[in-house]
Structures are given as structure tokens and as C-alpha cells.
C-alpha atoms as a PDB file:
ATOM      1  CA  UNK A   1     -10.291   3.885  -4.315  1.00  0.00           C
ATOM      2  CA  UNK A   2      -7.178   5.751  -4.820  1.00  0.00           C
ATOM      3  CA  UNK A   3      -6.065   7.070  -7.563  1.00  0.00           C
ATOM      4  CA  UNK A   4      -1.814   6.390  -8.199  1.00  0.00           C
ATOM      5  CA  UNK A   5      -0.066   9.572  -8.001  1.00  0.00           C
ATOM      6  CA  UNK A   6      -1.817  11.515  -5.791  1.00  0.00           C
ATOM      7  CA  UNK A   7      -1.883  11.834  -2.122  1.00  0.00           C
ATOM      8  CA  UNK A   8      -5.220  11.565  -0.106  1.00  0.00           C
ATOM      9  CA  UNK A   9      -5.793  14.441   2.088  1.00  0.00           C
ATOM     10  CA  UNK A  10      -5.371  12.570   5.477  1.00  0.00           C
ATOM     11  CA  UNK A  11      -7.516  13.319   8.398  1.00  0.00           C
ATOM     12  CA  UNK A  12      -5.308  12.807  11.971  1.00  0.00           C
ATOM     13  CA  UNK A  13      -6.632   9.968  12.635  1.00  0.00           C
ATOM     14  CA  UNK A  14      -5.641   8.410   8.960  1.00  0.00           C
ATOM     15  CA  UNK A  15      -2.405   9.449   9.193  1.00  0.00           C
ATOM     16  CA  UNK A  16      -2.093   7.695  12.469  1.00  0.00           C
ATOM     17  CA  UNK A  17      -3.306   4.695  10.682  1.00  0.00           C
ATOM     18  CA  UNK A  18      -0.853   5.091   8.131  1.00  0.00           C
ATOM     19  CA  UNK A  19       1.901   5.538  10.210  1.00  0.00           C
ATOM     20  CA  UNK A  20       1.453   2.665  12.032  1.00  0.00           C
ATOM     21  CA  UNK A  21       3.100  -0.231  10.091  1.00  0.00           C
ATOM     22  CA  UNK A  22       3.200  -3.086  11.992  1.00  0.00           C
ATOM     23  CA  UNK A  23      -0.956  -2.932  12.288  1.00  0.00           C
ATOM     24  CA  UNK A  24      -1.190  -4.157   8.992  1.00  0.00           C
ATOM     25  CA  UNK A  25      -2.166  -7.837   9.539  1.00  0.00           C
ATOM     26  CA  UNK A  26       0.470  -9.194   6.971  1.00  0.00           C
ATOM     27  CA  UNK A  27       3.120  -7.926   4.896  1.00  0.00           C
ATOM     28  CA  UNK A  28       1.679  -8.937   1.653  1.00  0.00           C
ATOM     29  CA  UNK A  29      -1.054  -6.452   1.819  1.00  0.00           C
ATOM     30  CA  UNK A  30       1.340  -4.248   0.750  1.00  0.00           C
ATOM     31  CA  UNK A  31       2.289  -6.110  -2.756  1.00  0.00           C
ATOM     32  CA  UNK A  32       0.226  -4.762  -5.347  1.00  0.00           C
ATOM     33  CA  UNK A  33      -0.767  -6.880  -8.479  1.00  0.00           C
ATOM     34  CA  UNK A  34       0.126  -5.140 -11.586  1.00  0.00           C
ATOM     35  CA  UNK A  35      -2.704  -3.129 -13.039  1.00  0.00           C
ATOM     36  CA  UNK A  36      -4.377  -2.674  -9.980  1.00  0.00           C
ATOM     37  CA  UNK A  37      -5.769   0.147  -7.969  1.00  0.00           C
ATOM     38  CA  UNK A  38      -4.546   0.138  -4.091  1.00  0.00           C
ATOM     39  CA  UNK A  39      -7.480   1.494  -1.413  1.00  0.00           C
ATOM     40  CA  UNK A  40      -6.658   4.201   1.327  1.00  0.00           C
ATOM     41  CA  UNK A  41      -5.918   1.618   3.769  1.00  0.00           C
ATOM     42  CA  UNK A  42      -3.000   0.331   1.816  1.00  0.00           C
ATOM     43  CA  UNK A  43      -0.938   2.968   1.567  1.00  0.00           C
ATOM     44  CA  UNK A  44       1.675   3.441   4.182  1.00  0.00           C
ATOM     45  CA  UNK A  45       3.454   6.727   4.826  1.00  0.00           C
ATOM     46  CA  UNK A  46       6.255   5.562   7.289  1.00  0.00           C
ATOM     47  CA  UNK A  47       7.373   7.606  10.074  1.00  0.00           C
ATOM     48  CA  UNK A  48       9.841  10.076   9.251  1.00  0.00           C
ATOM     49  CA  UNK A  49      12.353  10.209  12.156  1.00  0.00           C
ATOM     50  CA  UNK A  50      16.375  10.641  12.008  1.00  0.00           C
ATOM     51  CA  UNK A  51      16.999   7.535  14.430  1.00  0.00           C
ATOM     52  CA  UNK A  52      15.074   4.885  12.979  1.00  0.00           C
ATOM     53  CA  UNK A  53      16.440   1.753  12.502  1.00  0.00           C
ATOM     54  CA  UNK A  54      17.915   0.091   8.645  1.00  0.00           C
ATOM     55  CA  UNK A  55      14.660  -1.836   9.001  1.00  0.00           C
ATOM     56  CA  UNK A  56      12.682   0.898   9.476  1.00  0.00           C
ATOM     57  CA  UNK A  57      13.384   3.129   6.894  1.00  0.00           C
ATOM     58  CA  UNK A  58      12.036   3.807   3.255  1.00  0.00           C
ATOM     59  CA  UNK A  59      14.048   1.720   0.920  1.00  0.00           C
ATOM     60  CA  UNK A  60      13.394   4.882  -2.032  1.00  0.00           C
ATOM     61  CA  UNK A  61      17.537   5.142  -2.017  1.00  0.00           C
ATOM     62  CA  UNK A  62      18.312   1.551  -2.451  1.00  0.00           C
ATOM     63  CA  UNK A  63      16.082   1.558  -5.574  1.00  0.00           C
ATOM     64  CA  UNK A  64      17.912   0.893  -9.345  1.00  0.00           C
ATOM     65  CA  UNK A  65      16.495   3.659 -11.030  1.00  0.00           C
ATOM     66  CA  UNK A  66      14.385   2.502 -14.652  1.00  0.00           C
ATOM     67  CA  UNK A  67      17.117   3.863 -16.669  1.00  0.00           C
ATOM     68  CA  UNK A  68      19.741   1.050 -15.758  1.00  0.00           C
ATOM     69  CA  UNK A  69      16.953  -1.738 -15.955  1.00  0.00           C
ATOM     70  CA  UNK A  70      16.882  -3.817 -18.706  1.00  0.00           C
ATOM     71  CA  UNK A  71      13.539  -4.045 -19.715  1.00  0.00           C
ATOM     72  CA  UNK A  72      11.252  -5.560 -22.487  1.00  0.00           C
ATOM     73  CA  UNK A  73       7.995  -4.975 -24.073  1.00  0.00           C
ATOM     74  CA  UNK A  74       4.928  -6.733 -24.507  1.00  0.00           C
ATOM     75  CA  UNK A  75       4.344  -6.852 -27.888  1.00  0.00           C
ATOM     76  CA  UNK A  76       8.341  -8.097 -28.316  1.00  0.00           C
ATOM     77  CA  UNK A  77       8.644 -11.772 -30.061  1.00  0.00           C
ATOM     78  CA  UNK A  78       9.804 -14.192 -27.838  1.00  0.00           C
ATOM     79  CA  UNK A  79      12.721 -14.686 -29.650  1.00  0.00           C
ATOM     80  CA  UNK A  80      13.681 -11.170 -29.130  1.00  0.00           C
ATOM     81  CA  UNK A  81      12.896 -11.398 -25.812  1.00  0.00           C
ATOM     82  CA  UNK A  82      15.148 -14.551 -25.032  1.00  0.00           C
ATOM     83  CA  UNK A  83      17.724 -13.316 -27.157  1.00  0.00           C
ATOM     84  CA  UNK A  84      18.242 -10.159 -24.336  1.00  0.00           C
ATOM     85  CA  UNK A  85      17.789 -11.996 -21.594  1.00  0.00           C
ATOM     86  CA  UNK A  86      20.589 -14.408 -22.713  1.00  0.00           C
ATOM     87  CA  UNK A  87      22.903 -12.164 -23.775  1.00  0.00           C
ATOM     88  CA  UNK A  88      22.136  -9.452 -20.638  1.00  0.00           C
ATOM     89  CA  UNK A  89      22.420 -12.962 -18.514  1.00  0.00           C
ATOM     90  CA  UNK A  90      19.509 -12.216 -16.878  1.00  0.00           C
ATOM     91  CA  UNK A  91      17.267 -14.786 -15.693  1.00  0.00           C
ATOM     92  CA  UNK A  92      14.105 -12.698 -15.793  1.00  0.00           C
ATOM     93  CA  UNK A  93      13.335  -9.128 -16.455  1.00  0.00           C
ATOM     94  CA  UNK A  94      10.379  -6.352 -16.242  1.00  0.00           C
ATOM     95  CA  UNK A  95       7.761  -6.312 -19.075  1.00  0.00           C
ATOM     96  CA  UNK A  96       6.881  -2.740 -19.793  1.00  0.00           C
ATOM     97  CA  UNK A  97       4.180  -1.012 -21.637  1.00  0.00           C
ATOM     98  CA  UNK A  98       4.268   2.060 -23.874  1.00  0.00           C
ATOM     99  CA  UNK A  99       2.552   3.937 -20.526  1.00  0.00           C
ATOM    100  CA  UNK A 100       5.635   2.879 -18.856  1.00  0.00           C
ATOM    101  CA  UNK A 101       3.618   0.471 -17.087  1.00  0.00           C
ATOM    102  CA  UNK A 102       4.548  -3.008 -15.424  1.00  0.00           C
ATOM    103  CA  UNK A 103       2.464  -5.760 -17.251  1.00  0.00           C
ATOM    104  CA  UNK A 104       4.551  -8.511 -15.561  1.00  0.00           C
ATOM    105  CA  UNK A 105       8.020 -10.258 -15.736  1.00  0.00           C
ATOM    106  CA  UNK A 106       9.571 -12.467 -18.050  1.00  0.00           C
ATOM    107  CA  UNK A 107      12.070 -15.387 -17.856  1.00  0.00           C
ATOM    108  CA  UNK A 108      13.841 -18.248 -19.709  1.00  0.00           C
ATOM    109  CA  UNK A 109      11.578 -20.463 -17.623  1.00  0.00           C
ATOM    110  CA  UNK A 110       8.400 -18.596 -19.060  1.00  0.00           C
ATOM    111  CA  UNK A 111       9.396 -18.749 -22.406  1.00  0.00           C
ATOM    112  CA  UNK A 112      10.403 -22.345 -22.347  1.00  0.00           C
ATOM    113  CA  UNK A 113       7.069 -23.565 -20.309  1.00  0.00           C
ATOM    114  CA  UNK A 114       5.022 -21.692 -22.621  1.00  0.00           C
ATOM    115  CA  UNK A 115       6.940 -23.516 -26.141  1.00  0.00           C
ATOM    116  CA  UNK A 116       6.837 -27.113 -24.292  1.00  0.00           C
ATOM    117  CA  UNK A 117       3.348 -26.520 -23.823  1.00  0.00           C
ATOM    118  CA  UNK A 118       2.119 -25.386 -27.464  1.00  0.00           C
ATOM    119  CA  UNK A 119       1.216 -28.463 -29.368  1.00  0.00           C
ATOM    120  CA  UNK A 120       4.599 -27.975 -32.063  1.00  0.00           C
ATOM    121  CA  UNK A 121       7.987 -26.856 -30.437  1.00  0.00           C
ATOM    122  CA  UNK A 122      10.158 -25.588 -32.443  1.00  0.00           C
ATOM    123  CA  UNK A 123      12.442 -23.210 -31.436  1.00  0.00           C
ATOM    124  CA  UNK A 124      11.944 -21.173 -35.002  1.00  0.00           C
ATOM    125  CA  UNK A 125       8.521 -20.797 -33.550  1.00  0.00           C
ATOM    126  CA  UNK A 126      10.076 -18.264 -31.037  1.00  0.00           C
ATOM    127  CA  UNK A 127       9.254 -15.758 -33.633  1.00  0.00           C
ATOM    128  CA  UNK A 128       5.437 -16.063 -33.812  1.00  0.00           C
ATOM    129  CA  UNK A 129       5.019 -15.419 -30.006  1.00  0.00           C
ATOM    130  CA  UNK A 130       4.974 -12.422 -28.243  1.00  0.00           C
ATOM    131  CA  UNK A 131       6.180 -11.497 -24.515  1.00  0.00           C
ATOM    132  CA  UNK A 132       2.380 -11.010 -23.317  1.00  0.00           C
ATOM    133  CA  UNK A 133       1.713 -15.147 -24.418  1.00  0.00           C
ATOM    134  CA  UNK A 134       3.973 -16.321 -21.648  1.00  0.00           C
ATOM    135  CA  UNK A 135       5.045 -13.586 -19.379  1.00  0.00           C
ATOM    136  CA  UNK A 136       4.103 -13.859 -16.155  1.00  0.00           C
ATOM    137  CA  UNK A 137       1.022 -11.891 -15.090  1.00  0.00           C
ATOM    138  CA  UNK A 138       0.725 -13.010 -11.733  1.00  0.00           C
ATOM    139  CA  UNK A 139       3.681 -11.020 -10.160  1.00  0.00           C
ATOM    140  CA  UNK A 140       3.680  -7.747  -8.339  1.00  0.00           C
ATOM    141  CA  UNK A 141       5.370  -4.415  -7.187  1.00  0.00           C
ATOM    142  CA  UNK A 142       5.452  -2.079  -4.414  1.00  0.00           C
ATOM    143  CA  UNK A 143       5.903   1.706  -3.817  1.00  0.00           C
ATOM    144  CA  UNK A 144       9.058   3.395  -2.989  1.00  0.00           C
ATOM    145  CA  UNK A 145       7.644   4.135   0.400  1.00  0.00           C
ATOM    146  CA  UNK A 146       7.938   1.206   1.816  1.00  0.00           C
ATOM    147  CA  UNK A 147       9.706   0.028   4.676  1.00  0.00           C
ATOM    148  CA  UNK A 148      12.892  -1.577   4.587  1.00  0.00           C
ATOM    149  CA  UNK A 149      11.540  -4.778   7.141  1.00  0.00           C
ATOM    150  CA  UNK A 150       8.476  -5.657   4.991  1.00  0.00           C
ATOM    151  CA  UNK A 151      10.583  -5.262   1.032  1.00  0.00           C
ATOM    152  CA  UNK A 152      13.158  -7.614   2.674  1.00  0.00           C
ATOM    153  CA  UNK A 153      10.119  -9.940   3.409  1.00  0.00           C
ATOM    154  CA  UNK A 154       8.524  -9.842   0.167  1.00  0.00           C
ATOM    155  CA  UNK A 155      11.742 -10.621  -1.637  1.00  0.00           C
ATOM    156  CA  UNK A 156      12.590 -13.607   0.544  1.00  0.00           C
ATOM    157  CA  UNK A 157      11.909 -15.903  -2.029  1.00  0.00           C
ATOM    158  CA  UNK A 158      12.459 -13.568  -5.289  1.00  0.00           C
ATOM    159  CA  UNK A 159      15.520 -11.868  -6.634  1.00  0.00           C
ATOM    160  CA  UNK A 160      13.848  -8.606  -7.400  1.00  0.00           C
ATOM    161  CA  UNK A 161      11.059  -6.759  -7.407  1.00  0.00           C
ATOM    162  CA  UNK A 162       9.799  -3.918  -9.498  1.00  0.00           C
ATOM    163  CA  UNK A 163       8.798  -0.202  -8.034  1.00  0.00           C
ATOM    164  CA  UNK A 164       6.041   1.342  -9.508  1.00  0.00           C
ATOM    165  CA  UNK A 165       5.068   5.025  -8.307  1.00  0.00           C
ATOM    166  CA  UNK A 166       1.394   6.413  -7.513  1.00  0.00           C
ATOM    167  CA  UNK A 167       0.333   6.295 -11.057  1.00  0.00           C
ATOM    168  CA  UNK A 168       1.028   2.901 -11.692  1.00  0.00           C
ATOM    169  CA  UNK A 169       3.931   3.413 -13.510  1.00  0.00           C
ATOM    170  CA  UNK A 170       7.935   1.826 -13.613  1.00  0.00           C
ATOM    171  CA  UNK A 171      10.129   3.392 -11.360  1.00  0.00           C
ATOM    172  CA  UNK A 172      12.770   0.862 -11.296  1.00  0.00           C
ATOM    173  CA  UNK A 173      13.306  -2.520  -9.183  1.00  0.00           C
ATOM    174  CA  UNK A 174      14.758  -3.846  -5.454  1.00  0.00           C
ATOM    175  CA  UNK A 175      17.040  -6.926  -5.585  1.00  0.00           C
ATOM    176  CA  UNK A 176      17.395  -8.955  -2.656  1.00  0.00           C
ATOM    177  CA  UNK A 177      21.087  -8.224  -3.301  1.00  0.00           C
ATOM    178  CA  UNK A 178      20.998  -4.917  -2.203  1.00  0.00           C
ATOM    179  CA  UNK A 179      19.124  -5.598   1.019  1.00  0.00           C
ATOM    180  CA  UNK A 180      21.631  -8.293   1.817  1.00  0.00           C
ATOM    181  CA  UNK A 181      24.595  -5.950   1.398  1.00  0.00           C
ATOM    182  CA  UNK A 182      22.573  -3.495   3.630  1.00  0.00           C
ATOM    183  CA  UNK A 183      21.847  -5.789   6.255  1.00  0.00           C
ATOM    184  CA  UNK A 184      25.421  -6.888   6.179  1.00  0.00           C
ATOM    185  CA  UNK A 185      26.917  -3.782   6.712  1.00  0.00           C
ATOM    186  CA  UNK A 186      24.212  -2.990   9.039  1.00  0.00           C
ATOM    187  CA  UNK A 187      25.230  -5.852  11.813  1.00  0.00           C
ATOM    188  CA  UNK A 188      28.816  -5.135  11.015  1.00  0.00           C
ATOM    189  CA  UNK A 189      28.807  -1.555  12.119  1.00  0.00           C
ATOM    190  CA  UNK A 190      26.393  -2.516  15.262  1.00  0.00           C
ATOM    191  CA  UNK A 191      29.159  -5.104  16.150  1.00  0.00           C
ATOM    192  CA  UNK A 192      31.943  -2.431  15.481  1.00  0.00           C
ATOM    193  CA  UNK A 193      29.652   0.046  17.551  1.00  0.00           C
ATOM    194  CA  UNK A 194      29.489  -2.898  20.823  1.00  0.00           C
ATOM    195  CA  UNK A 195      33.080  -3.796  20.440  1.00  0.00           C
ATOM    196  CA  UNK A 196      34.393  -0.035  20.708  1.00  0.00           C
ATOM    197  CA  UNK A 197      31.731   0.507  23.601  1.00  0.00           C
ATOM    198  CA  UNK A 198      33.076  -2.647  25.407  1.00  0.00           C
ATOM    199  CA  UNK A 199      36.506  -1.266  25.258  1.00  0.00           C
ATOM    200  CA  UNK A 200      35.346   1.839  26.882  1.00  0.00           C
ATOM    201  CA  UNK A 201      33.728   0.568  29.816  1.00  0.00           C
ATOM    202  CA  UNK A 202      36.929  -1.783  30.392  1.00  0.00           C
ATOM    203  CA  UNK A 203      38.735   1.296  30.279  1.00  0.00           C
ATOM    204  CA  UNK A 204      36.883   2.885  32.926  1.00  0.00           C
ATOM    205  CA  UNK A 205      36.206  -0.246  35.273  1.00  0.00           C
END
């Protein structure tokens, strides 16, 4: 298995695998769990090449760096907890560790599944929770090598996700947000691009 934070030493014909994206049979072999290891054969060092495509580049500068994320911890109440993300106006935020690692997310929706379930809601109860009771484990994150195509996939049906680096740890998160802008002003300038070239060859027919 490999270690997070540091780079195998890759043989040719690994980094060929590696390079190769699209033979990955899925994209979602590329979301990690949280607290998991990731084998060789996840890792994917895309091609680095000054033409590639939006969609086939890193998405490392579209990332919202750790220090503007509003975060929480585990060991926070739960009425702490909602208290941020209701005045932040978030509906669900990052649940970090002292080791700066991601132990899952947390939302209103948590919070209020895990009090409706306990056997006496009360919302003065907040206060004997913690975040780690009813945060959600079952989440994941990927690294800030991946590729544009396969982070808009993965946050098709998710408003962010977090980035964690080789050693496990919080980097920051994605938002579909960004992508969307991205994409947008991707087709716009391609349109822009065909519309100028159109004008050219009329010109010259």
C-alpha cells in the first residue's frame, strides 16, 4: 500500500499506467473514503502537456485553499456545530481532526436525523452531543491531482468535495460551483474562438 505523501518510484511501465486515465474502469475508483490508505494503482499522475483540454487538466488551481474553509471539529457539541453552520449559512461543512485530518462532513440534516432519532428530542440536548455522533462518515475526498473530467463527475450530485493531500490530510475543498463557472467560460470562449474563425474564412471565400 501507499503511504500519503510520498511518491512511489515508478517503473516506465507504471507511469504509463498512471498516465493513462481513462483505463480506470470507473471514476469512483478515484474517491477515497476518509481514513483510508489508496494502493499504487489508484493514484493518477495526469499528463502534463500545455494543450490539454479544461477537462483534462489538474483541478489543483480551482481548489479553496483550508484557510478560507469553514471547518469544525469532532469533538465540537452539536450545538456548536449548528450554531456555525447557521450563522456561516452553510448547509454542510468539513469535520477536521487535530492531525488536520478529514473525519467526515457535517450538516443541518445530520444533526437533525441524529436528534429525531435519539429516544428524547430536545433541542437543549444539542449540548450533550458531539460532531463525531452524527457526522457523516461515509463521505470522501480526492487528491489535487486529479483531472478536471472525473472531479466534475464525482460532484454531480454533491456541492463540494474536500481535498486531502498524500498524507491524508485537509487541503481544502472543490464546489461544483467552480467547475460550472469553468465549464461556462470554457464553451463561451470555444464559441467566441468558432465565431471569429467563421468570419475569417467568409472573409477569404
Amino acid at each position: 500500500m501507499l503511504p500519503f505523501g510520498h511518491a512511489p518510484n515508478l517503473t516506465e511501465t507504471e507511469t504509463q499506467r498512471y498516465d493513462n486515465f481513462w483505463k480506470l474502469q470507473s471514476a469512483s475508483d478515484l474517491c477515497f473514503p476518509f481514513n483510508t490508505e489508496i494502493s499504487e494503482s489508484k493514484v493518477v499522475f495526469p499528463m502534463q502537456k500545455k494543450d490539454l483540454s479544461l477537462f483534462d487538466r489538474e483541478i489543483s488551481p480551482l481548489i479553496i485553499s483550508r484557510e478560507e474553509v469553514i471547518t469544525v471539529h469532532p469533538d465540537w457539541t452539536l450545538e456548536r456545530a449548528l450554531l456555525v453552520l447557521t450563522r456561516k449559512g452553510y448547509a454542510s461543512v468539513p469535520v477536521i481532526d487535530d492531525e488536520d485530518r478529514v473525519e467526515g462532513v457535517i450538516s443541518k440534516t445530520n444533526i437533525l436525523d441524529f436528534m429525531l432519532n435519539s429516544n428524547d428530542f430536545r433541542f437543549h440536548r444539542l449540548s450533550e452531543f458531539q460532531v463525531c455522533h452524527a457526522m457523516n462518515k461515509n463521505h470522501s475526498a480526492i487528491l489535487p491531482n486529479s483531472i478536471f473530467s472525473f472531479a466534475f463527475d464525482v460532484l454531480l450530485d454533491r456541492p463540494y468535495i474536500p481535498i486531502i493531500d498524500f498524507d491524508n490530510r485537509f487541503m481544502g475543498i472543490l464546489t461544483r460551483r467552480v467547475l460550472m463557472e469553468k465549464v461556462t467560460e470554457f464553451f463561451q470562449q470555444e464559441f467566441l474562438e468558432d465565431m471569429v474563425e467563421r468570419q475569417k474564412e467568409g472573409q477569404t471565400s
